[in-house]
N, C-alpha and C. Protein backbone atom coordinates (compact mmCIF):
# COMPACT_ATOMS: atom_id res chain seq x y z
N UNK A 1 0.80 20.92 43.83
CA UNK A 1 -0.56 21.01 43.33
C UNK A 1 -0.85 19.88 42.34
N UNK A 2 0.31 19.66 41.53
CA UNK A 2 -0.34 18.61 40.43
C UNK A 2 -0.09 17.08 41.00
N UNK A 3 0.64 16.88 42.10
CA UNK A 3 0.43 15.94 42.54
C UNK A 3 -0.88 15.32 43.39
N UNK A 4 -1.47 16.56 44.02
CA UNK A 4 -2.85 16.33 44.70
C UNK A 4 -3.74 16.46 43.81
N UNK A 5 -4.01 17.07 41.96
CA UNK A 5 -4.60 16.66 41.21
C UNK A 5 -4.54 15.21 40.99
N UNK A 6 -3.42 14.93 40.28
CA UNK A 6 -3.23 13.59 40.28
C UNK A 6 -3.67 12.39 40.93
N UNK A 7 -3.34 12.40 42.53
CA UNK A 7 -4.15 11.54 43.48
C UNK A 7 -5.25 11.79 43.48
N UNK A 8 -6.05 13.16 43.35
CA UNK A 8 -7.78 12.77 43.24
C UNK A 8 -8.20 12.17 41.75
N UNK A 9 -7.57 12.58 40.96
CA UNK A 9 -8.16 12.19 39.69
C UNK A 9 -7.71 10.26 39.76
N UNK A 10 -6.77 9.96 40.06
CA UNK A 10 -6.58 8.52 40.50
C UNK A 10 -7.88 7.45 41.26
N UNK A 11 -7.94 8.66 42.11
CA UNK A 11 -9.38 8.47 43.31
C UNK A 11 -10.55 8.02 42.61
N UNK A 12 -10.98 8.91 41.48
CA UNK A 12 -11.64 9.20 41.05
C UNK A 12 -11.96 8.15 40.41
N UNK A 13 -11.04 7.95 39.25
CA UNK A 13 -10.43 6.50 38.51
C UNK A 13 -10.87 5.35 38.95
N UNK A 14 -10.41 5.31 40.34
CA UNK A 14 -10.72 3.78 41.03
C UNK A 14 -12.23 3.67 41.13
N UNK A 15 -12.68 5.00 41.92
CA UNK A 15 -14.25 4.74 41.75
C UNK A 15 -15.00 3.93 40.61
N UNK A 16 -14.78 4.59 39.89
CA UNK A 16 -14.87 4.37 38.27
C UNK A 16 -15.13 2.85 37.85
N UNK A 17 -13.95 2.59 37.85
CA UNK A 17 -13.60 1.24 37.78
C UNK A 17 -14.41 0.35 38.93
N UNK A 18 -14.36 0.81 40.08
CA UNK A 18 -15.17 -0.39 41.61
C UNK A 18 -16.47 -0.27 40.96
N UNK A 19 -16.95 0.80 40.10
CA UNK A 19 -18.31 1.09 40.10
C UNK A 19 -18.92 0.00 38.54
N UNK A 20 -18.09 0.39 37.59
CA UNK A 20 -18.23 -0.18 36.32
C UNK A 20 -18.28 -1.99 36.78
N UNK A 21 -17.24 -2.45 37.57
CA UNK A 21 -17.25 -3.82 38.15
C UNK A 21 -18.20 -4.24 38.48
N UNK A 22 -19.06 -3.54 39.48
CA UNK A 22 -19.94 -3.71 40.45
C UNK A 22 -21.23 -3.66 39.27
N UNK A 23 -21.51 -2.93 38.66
CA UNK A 23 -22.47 -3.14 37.86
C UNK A 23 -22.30 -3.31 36.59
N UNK A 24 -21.35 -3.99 36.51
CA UNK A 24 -21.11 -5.09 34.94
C UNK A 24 -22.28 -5.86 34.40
N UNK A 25 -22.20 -6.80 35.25
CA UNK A 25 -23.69 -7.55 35.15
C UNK A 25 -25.03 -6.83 33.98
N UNK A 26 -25.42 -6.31 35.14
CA UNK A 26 -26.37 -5.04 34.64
C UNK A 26 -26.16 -4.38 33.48
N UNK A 27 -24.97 -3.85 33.41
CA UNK A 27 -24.72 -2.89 32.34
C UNK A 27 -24.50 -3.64 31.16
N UNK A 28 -24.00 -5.27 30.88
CA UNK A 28 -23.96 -5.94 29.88
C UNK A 28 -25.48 -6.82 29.36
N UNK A 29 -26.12 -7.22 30.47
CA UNK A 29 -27.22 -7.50 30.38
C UNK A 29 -28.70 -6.58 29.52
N UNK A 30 -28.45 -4.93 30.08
CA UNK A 30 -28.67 -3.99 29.31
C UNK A 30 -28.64 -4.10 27.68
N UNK A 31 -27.47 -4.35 27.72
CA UNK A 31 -27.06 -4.49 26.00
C UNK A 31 -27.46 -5.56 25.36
N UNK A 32 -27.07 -6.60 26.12
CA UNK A 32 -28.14 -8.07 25.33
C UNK A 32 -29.37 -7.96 25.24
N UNK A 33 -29.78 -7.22 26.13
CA UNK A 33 -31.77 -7.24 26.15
C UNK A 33 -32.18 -5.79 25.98
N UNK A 34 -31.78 -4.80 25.38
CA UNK A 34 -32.27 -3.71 25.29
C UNK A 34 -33.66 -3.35 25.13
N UNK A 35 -34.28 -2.25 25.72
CA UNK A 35 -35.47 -1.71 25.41
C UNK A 35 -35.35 -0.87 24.86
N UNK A 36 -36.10 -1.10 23.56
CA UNK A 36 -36.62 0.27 22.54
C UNK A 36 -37.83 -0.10 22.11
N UNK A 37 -38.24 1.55 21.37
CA UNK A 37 -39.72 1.31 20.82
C UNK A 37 -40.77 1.44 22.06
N UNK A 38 -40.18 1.24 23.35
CA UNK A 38 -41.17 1.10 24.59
C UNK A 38 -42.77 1.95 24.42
N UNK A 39 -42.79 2.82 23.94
CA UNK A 39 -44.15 3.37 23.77
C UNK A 39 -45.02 2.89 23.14
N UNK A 40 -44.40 2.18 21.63
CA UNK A 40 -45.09 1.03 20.72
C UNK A 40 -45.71 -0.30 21.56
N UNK A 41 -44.36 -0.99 21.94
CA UNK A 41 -44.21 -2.16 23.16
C UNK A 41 -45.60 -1.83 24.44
N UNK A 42 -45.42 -1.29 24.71
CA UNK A 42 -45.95 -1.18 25.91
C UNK A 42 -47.79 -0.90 25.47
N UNK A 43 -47.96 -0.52 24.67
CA UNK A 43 -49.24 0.27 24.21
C UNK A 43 -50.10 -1.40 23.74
N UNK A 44 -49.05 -1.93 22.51
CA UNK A 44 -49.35 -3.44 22.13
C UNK A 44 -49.43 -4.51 23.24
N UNK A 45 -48.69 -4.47 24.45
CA UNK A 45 -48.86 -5.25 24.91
C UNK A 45 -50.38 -4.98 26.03
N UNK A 46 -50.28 -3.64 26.20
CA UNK A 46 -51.58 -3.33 26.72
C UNK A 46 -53.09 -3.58 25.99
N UNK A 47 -52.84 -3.21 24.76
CA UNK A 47 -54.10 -3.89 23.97
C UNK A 47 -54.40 -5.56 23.47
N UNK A 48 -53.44 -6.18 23.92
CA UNK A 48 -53.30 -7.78 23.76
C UNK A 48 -53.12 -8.54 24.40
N UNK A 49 -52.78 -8.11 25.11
CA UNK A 49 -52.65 -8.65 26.63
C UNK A 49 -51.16 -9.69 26.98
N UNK A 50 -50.55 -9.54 25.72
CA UNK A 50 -49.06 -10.47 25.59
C UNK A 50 -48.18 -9.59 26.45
N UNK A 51 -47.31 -9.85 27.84
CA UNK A 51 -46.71 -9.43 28.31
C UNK A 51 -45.11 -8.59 27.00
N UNK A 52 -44.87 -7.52 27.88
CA UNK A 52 -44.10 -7.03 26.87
C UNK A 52 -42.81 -7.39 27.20
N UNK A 53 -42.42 -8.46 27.97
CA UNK A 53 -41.01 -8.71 27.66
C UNK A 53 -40.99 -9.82 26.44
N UNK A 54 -42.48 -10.29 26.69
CA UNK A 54 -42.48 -11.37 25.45
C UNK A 54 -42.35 -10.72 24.49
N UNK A 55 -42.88 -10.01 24.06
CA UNK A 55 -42.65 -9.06 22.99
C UNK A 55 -41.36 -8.10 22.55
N UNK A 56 -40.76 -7.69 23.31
CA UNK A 56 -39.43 -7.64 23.46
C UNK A 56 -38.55 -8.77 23.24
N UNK A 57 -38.47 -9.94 23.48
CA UNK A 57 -38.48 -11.02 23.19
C UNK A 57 -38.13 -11.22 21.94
N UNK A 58 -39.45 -11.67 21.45
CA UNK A 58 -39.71 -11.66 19.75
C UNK A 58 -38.69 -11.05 18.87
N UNK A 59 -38.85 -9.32 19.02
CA UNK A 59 -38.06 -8.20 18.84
C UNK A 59 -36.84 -8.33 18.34
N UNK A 60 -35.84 -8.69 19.70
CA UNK A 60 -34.44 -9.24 19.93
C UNK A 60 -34.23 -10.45 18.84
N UNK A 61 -35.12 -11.30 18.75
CA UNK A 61 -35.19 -12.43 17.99
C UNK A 61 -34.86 -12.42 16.98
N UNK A 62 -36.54 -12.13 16.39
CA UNK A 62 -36.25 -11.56 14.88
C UNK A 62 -35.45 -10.79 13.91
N UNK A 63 -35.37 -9.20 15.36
CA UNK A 63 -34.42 -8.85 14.20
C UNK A 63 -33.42 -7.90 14.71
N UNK A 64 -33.40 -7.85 15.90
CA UNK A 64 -31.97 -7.48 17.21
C UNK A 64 -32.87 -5.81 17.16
N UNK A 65 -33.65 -5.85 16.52
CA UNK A 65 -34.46 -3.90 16.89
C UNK A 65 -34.15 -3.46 15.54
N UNK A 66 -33.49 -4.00 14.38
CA UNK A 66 -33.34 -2.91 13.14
C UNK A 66 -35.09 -3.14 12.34
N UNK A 67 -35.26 -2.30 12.38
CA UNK A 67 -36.86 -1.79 12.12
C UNK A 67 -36.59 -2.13 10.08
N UNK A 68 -35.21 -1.78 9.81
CA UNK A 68 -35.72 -2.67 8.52
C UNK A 68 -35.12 -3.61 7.95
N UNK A 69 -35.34 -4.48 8.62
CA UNK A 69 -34.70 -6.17 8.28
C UNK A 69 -35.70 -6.42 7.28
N UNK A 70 -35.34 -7.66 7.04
CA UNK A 70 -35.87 -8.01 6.39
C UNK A 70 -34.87 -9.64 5.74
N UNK A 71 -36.28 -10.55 5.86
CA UNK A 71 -35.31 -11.93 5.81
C UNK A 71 -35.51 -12.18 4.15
N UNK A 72 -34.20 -13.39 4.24
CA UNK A 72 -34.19 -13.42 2.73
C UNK A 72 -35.70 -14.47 2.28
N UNK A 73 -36.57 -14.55 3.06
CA UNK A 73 -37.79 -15.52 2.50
C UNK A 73 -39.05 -13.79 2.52
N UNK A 74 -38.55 -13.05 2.90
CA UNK A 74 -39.63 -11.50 2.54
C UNK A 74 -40.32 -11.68 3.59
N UNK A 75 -40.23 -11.74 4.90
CA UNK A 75 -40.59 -11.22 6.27
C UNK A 75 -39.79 -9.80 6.89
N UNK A 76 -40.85 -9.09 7.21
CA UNK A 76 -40.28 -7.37 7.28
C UNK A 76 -40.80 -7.12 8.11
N UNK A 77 -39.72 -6.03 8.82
CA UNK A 77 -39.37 -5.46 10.18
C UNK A 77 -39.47 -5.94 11.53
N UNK A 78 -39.47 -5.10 12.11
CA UNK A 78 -38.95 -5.48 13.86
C UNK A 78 -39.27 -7.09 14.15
N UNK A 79 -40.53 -7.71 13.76
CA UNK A 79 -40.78 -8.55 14.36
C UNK A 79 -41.41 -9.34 12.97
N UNK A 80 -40.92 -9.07 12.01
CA UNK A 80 -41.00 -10.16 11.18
C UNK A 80 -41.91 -10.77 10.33
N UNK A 81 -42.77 -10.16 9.94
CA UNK A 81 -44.23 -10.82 9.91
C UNK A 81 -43.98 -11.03 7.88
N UNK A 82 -44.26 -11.81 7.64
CA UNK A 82 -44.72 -12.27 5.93
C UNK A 82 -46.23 -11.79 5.50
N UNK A 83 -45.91 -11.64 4.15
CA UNK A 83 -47.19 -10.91 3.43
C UNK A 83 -48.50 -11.43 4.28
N UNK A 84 -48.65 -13.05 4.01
CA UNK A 84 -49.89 -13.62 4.68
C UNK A 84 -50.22 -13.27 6.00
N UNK A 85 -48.83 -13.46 6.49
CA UNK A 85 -49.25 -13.66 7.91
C UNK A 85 -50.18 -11.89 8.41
N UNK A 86 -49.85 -10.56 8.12
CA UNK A 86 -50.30 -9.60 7.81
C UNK A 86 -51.14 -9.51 7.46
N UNK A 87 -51.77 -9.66 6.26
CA UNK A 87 -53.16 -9.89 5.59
C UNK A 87 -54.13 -10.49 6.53
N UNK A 88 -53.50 -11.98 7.13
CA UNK A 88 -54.56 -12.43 7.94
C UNK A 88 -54.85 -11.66 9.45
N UNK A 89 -53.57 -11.13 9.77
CA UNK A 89 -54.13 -10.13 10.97
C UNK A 89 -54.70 -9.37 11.27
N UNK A 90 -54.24 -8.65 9.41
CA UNK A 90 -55.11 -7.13 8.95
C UNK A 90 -56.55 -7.74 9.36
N UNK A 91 -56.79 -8.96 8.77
CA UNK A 91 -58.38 -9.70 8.51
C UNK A 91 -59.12 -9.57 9.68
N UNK A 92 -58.21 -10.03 10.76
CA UNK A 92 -58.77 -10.46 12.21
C UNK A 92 -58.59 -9.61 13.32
N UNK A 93 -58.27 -7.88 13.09
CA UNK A 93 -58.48 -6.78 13.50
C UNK A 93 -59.53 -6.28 13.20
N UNK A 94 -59.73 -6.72 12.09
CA UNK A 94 -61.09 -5.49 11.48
C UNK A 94 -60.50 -4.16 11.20
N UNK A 95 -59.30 -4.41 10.84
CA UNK A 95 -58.29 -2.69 10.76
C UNK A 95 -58.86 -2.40 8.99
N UNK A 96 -59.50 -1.05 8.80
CA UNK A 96 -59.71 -0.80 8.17
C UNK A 96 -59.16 0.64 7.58
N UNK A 97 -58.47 0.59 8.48
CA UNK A 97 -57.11 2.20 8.48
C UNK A 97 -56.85 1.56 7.14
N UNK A 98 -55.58 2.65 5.98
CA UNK A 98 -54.70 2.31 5.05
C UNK A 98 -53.83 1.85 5.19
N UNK A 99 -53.29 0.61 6.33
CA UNK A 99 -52.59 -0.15 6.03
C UNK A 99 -51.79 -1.10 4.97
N UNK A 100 -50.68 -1.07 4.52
CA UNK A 100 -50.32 -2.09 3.72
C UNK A 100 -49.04 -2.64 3.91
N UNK A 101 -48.62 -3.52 3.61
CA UNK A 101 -47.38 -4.51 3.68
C UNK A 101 -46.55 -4.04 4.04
N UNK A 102 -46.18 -2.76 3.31
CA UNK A 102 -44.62 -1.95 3.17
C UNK A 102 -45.18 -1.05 4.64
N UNK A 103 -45.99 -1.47 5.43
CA UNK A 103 -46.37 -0.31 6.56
C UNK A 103 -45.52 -1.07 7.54
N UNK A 104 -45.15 -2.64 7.52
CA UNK A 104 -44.31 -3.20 8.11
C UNK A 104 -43.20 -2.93 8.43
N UNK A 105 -42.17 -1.70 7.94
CA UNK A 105 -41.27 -1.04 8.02
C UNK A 105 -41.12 -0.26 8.86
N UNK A 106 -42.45 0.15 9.56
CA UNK A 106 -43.16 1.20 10.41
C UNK A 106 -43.09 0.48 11.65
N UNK A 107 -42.39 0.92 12.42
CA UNK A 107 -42.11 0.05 13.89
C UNK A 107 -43.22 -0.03 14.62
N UNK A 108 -43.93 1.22 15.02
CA UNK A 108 -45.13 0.75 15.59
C UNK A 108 -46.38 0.31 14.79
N UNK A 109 -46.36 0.02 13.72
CA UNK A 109 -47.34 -0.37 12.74
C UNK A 109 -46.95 -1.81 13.03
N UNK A 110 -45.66 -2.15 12.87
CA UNK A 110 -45.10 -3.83 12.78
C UNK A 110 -45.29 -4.11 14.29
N UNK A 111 -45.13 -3.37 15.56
CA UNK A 111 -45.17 -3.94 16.51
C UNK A 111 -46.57 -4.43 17.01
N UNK A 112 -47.73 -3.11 16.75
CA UNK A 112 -48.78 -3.65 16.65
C UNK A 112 -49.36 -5.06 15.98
N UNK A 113 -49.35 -5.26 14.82
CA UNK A 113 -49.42 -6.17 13.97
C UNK A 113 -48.88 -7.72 14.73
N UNK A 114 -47.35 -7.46 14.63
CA UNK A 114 -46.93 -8.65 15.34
C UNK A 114 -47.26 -9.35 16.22
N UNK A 115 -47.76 -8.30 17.46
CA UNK A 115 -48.07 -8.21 18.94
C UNK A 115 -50.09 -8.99 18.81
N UNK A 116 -50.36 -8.29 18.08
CA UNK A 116 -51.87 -9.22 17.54
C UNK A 116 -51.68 -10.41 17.09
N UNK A 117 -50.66 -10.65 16.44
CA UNK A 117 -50.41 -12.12 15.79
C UNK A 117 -49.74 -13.35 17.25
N UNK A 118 -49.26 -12.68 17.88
CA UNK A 118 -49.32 -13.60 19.06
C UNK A 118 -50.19 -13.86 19.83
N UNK A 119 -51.13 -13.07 19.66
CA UNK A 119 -52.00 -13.02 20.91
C UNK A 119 -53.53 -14.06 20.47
N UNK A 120 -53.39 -13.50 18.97
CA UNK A 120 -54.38 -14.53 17.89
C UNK A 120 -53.66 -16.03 18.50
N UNK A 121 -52.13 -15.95 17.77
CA UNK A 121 -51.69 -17.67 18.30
C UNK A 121 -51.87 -18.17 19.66
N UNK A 122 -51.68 -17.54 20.49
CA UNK A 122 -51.89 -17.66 22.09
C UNK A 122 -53.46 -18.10 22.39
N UNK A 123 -53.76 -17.55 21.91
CA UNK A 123 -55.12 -17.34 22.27
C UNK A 123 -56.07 -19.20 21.39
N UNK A 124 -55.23 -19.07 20.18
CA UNK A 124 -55.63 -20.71 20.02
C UNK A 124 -54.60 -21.94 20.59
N UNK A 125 -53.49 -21.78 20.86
CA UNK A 125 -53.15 -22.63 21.09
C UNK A 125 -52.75 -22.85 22.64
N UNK A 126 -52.78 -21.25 23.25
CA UNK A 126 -52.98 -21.16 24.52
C UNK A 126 -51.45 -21.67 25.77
N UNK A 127 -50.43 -21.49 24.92
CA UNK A 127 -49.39 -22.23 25.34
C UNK A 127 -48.37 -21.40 24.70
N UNK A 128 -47.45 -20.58 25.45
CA UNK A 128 -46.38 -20.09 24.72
C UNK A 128 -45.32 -21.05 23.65
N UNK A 129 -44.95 -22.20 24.21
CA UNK A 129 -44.24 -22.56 23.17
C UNK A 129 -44.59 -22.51 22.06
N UNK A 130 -45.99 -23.38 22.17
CA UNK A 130 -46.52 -23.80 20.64
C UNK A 130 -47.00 -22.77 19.80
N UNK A 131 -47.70 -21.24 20.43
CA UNK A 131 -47.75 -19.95 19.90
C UNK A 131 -46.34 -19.67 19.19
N UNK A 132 -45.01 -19.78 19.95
CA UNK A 132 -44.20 -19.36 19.16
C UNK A 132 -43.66 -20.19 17.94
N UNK A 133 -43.53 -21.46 18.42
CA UNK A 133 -43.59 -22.20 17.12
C UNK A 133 -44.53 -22.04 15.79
N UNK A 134 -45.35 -21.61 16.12
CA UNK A 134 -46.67 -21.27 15.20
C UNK A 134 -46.30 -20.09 14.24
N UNK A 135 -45.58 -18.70 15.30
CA UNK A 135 -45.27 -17.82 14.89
C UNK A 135 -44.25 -17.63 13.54
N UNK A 136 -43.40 -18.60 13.95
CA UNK A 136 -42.00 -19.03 13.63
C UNK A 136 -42.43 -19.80 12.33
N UNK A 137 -43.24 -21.12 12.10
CA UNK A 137 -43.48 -21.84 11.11
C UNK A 137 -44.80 -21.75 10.83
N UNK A 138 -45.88 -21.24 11.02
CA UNK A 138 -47.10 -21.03 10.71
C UNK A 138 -47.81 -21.96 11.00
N UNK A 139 -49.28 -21.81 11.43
CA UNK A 139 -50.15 -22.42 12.28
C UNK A 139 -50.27 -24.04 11.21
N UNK A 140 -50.32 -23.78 10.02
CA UNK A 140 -50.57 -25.20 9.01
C UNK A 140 -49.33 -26.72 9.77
N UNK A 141 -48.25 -25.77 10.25
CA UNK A 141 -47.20 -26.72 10.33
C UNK A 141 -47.52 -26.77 11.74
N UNK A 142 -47.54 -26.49 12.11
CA UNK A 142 -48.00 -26.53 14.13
C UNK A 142 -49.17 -27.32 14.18
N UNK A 143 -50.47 -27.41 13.12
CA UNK A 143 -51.52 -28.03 13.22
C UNK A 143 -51.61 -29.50 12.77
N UNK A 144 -50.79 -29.45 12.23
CA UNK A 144 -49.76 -31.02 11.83
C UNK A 144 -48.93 -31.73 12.55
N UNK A 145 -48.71 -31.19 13.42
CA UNK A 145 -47.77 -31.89 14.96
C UNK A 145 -48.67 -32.27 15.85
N UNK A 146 -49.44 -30.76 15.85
CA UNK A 146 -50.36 -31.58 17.17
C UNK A 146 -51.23 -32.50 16.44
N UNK A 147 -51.73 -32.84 16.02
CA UNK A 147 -52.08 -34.40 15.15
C UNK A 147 -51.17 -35.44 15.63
N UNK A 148 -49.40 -35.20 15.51
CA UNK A 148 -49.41 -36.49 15.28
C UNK A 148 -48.81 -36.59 16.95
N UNK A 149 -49.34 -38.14 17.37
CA UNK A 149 -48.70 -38.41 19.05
C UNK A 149 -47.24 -38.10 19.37
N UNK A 150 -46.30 -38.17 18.07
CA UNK A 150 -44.96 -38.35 18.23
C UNK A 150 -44.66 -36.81 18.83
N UNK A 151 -45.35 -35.72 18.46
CA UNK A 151 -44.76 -34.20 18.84
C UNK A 151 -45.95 -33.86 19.58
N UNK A 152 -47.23 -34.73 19.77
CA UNK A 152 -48.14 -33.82 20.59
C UNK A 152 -49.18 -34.93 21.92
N UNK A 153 -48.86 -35.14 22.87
CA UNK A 153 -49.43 -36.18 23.70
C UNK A 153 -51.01 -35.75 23.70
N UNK A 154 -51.35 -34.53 23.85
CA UNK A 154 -52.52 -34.14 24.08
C UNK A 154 -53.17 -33.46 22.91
N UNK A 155 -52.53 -33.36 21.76
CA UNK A 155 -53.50 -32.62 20.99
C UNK A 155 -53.79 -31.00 20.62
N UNK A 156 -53.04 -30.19 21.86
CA UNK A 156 -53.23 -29.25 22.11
C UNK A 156 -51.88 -28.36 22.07
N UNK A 157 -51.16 -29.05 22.78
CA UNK A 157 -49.38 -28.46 23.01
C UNK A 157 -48.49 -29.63 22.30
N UNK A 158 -47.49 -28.43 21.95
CA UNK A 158 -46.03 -29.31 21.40
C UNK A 158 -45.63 -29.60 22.76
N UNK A 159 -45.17 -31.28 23.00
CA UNK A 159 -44.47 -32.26 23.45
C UNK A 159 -42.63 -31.69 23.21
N UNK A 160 -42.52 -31.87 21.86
CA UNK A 160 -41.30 -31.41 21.36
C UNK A 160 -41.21 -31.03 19.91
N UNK A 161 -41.05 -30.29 19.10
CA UNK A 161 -41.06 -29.64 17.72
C UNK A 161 -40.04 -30.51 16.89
N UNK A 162 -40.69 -31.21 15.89
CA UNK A 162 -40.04 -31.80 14.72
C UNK A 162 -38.55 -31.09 13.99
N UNK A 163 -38.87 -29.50 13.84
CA UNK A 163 -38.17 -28.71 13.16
C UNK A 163 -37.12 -28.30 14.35
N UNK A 164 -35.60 -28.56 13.42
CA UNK A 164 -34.77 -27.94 14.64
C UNK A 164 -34.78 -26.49 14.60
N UNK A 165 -35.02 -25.98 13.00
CA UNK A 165 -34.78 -23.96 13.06
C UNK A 165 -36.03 -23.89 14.23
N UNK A 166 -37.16 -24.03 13.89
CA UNK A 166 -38.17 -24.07 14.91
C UNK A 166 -38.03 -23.81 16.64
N UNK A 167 -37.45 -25.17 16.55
CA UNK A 167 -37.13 -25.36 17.93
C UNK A 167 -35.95 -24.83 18.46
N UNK A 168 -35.39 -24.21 17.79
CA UNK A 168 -33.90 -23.30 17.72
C UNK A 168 -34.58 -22.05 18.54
N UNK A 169 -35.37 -21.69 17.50
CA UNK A 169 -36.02 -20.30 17.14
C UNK A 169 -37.04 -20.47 18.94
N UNK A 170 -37.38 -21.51 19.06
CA UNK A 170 -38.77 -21.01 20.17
C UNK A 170 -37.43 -21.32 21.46
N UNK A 171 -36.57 -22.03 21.80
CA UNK A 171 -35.35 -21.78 22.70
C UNK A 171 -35.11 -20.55 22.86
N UNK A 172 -34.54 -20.06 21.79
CA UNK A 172 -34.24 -18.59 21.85
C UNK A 172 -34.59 -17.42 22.20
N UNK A 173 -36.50 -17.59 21.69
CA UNK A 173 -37.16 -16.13 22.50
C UNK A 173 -36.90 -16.34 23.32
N UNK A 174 -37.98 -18.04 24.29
CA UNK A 174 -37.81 -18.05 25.80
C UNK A 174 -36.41 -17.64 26.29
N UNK A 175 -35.18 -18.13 26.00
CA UNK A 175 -34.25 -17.38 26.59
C UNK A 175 -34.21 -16.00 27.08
N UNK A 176 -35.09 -15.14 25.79
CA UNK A 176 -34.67 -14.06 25.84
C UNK A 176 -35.16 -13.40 26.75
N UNK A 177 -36.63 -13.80 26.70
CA UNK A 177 -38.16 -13.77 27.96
C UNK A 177 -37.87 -13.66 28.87
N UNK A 178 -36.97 -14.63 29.04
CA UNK A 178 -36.76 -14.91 30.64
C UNK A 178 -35.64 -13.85 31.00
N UNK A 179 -34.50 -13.56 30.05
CA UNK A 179 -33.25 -12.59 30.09
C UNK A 179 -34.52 -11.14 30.55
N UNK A 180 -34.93 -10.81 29.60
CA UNK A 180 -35.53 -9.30 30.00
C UNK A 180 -36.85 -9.57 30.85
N UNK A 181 -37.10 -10.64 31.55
CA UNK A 181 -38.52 -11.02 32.91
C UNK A 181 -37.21 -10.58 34.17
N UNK A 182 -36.10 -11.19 33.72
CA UNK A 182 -35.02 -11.28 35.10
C UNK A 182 -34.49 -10.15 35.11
N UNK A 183 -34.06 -9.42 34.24
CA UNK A 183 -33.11 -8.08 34.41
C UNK A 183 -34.53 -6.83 34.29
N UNK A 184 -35.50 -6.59 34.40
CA UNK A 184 -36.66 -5.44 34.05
C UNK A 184 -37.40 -5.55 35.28
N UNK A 185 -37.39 -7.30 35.45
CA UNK A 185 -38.93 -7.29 37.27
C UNK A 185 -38.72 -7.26 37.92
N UNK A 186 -37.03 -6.96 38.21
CA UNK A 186 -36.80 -6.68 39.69
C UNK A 186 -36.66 -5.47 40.36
């Protein structure tokens, strides 16, 4: 008897293992690009029209999903946003709810927020890179490139970003974009 336990539980084992192999890929990919928050995500990207892996994206970026990061220059939660940058979104919602700064801690408060702040950048500069660069270093420093010919041929889009954290930083979402466009749209 305990030998025919044995051989099925062996059986069993191997499955296990052919199966874990077989969807390694997947199952590690999972972990690099996780979805959370999806009800927040999904709601923001529906009212902004920013696809939500981009936003997911961001997410991963900024701050790997811990809802209270927070960088050592005072940008807070999921997706990062600084006093100003907030204020001016608060501005350009017309959100007249009790919102305030420390609401940034608030995942779907920050995802909203964030998710508007791309869509504001998108929407002027109309070009993911240079939106995220914008995001990343603020529109003053993005509006100073495209000025000059050396980072902007047309005026409109970054050519190539002066700043390497920058250009670190806008590599990286797209990576990530593309990681959770490839492992979610199929």
């Amino acid at each position: 008897m305990l030998k025919k336990l044995g051989g099925f539980l062996l059986i069993i084992l191997a499955g296990l293992i052919i199966w874990a192999v077989c969807n390694m890929e997947n199952l590690s990919k999972k972990y690099v690009y996780p979805i959370k928050y999806s009800d927040s995500v999904e709601t923001a990207s529906h009212e902004t029209g920013i696809d939500k892996y981009l936003i997911y994206a961001v997410i991963k970026t900024e701050s790997n999903f811990n809802a209270d990061a927070e960088s050592e220059v005072g940008a807070r939660g999921l997706m990062q946003l600084m006093e100003d940058a907030f204020d001016w979104v608060k501005f350009r919602m017309e959100d007249e709810r009790d919102v305030c700064y420390d609401d940034m801690y608030d995942p779907c408060c920050n995802i909203e927020y964030g998710s508007f702040l791309l869509k504001l950048l998108y929407e002027e500069y109309g070009d993911e890179r240079t939106a995220l660069a914008a995001y990343h270093s603020g529109r003053g420093s993005v509006n100073g490139w495209l000025e000059d010919k050396k980072y902007s041929s047309d005026g409109k889009t970054l050519d190539n970003i002066p700043s390497d954290t920058t250009e670190h930083y806008v590599n990286k979402v797209m990576t990530a974009y593309e990681g959770y466009t490839n492992l979610y749209n199929n």
